[in-house]
Protein backbone atom coordinates (compact mmCIF):
# COMPACT_ATOMS: atom_id res chain seq x y z
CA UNK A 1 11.66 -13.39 -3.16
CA UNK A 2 8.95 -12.38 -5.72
CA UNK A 3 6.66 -11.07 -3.18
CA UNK A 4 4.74 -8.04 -3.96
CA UNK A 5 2.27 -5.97 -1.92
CA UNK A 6 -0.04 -3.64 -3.57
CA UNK A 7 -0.08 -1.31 -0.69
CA UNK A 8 2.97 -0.03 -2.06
CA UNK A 9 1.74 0.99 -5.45
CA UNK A 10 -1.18 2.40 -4.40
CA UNK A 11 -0.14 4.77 -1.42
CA UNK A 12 2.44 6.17 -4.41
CA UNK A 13 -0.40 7.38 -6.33
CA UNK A 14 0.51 11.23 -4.12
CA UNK A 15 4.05 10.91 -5.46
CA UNK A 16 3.53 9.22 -9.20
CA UNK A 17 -0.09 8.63 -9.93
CA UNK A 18 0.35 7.56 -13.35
CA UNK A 19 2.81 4.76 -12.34
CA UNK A 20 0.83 3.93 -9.30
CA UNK A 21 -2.44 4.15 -11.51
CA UNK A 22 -1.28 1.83 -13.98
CA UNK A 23 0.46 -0.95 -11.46
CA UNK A 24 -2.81 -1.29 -9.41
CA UNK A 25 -4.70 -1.44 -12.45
CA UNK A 26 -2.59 -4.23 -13.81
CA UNK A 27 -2.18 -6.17 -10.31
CA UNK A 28 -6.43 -5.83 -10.60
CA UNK A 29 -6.65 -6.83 -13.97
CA UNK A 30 -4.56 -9.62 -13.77
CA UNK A 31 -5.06 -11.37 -10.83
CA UNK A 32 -8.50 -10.24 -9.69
CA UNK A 33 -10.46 -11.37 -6.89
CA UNK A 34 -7.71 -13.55 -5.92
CA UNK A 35 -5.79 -10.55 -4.55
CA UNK A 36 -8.68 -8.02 -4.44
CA UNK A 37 -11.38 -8.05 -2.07
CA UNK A 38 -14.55 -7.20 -0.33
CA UNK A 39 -12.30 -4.48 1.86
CA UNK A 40 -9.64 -3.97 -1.21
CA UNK A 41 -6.06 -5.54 -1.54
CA UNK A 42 -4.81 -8.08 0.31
CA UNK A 43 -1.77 -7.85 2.28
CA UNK A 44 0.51 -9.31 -0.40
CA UNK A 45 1.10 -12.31 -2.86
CA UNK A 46 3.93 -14.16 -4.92
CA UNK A 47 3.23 -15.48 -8.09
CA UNK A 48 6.28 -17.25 -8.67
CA UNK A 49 5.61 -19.36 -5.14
CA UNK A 50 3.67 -21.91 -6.81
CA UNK A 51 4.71 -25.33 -4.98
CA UNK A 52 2.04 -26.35 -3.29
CA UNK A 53 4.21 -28.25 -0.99
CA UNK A 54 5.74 -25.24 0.69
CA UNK A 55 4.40 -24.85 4.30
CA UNK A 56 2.59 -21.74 4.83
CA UNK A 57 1.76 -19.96 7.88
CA UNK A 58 -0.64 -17.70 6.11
CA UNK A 59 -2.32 -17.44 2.60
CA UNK A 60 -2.87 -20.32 0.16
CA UNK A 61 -1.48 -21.29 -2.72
CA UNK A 62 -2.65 -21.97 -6.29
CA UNK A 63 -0.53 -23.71 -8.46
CA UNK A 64 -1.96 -21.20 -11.24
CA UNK A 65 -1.72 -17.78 -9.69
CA UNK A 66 1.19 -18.47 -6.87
CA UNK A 67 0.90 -17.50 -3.06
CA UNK A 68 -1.72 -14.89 -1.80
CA UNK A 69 -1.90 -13.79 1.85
CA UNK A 70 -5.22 -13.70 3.58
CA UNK A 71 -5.44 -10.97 5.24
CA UNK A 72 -6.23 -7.39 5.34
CA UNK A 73 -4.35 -5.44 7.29
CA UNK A 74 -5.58 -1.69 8.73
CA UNK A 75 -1.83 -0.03 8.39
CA UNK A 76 -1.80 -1.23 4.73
CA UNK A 77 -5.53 -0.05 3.95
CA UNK A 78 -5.03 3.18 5.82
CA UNK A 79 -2.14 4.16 3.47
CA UNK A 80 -3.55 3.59 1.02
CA UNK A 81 -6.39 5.85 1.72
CA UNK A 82 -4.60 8.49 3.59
CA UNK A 83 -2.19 8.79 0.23
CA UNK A 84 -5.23 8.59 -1.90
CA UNK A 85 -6.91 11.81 -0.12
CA UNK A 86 -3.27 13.34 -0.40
CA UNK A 87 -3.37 12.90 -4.17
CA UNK A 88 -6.45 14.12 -4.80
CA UNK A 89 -7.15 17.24 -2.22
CA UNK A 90 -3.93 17.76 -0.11
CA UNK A 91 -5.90 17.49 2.93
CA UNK A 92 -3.91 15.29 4.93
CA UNK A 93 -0.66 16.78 4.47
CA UNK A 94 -2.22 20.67 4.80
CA UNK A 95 -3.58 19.40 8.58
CA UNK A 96 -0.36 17.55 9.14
CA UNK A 97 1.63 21.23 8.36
CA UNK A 98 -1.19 23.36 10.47
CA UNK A 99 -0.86 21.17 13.52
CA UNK A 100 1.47 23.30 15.78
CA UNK A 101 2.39 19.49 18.01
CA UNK A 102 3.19 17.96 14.93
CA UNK A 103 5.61 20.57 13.80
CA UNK A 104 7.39 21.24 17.42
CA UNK A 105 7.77 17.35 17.65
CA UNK A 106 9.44 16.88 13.82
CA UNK A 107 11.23 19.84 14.90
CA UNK A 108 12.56 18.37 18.33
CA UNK A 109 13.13 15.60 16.21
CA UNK A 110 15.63 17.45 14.08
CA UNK A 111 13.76 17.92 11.03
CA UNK A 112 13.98 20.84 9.00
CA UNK A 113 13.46 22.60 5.86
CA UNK A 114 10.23 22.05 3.30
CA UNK A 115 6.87 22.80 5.08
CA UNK A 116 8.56 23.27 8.66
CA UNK A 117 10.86 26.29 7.68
């Protein structure tokens, strides 16, 4: 529907930083402080939603810049950090693969190969 959420680009930046790099930098540049805020990104917004006349049960729109959601929300901000700490030291996923509950439980879970072999 033309929705997009940031979070998504940015917790890539572990798996393609230069892609991930580039779309947050873009979302930034181009829509600013009405998606970007005191605690980072916002949820999500639409630029194409632009009618005004639309009922909304969160978020505001601008005729000029579409739909933005108000809120921030903790699972989307944690990803992003968590993924960000991934990219740039590991450290999440090298407690993650130490942690013998973790393991036993992805194991009882049926998960194998990579890290858990």
């Amino acid at each position: 529907d033309g929705t997009l959420a940031p979070t998504a680009a940015a917790a890539s930046i572990a798996f393609e930083p230069e892609l991930s790099s580039r779309a947050i930098e873009t979302m930034h540049a181009r829509y600013g402080a009405r998606i970007y805020g005191k605690y980072g990104f916002l949820d999500s917004f639409n630029p194409t939603l632009t009618a005004t006349s639309v009922p909304l049960k969160h978020g505001s729109v601008d005729p000029a810049a579409g739909w933005v959601d108000d809120d921030y929300l903790g699972i989307d901000q944690g990803a992003i950090v968590v993924m960000m700490e991934n990219w740039r030291t590991g450290l999440v996923w090298t407690t993650m693969r130490r942690n013998p509950h973790i393991r036993r439980g992805l194991q009882r879970a049926g998960f194998t190969g990579g890290w858990l072999t």
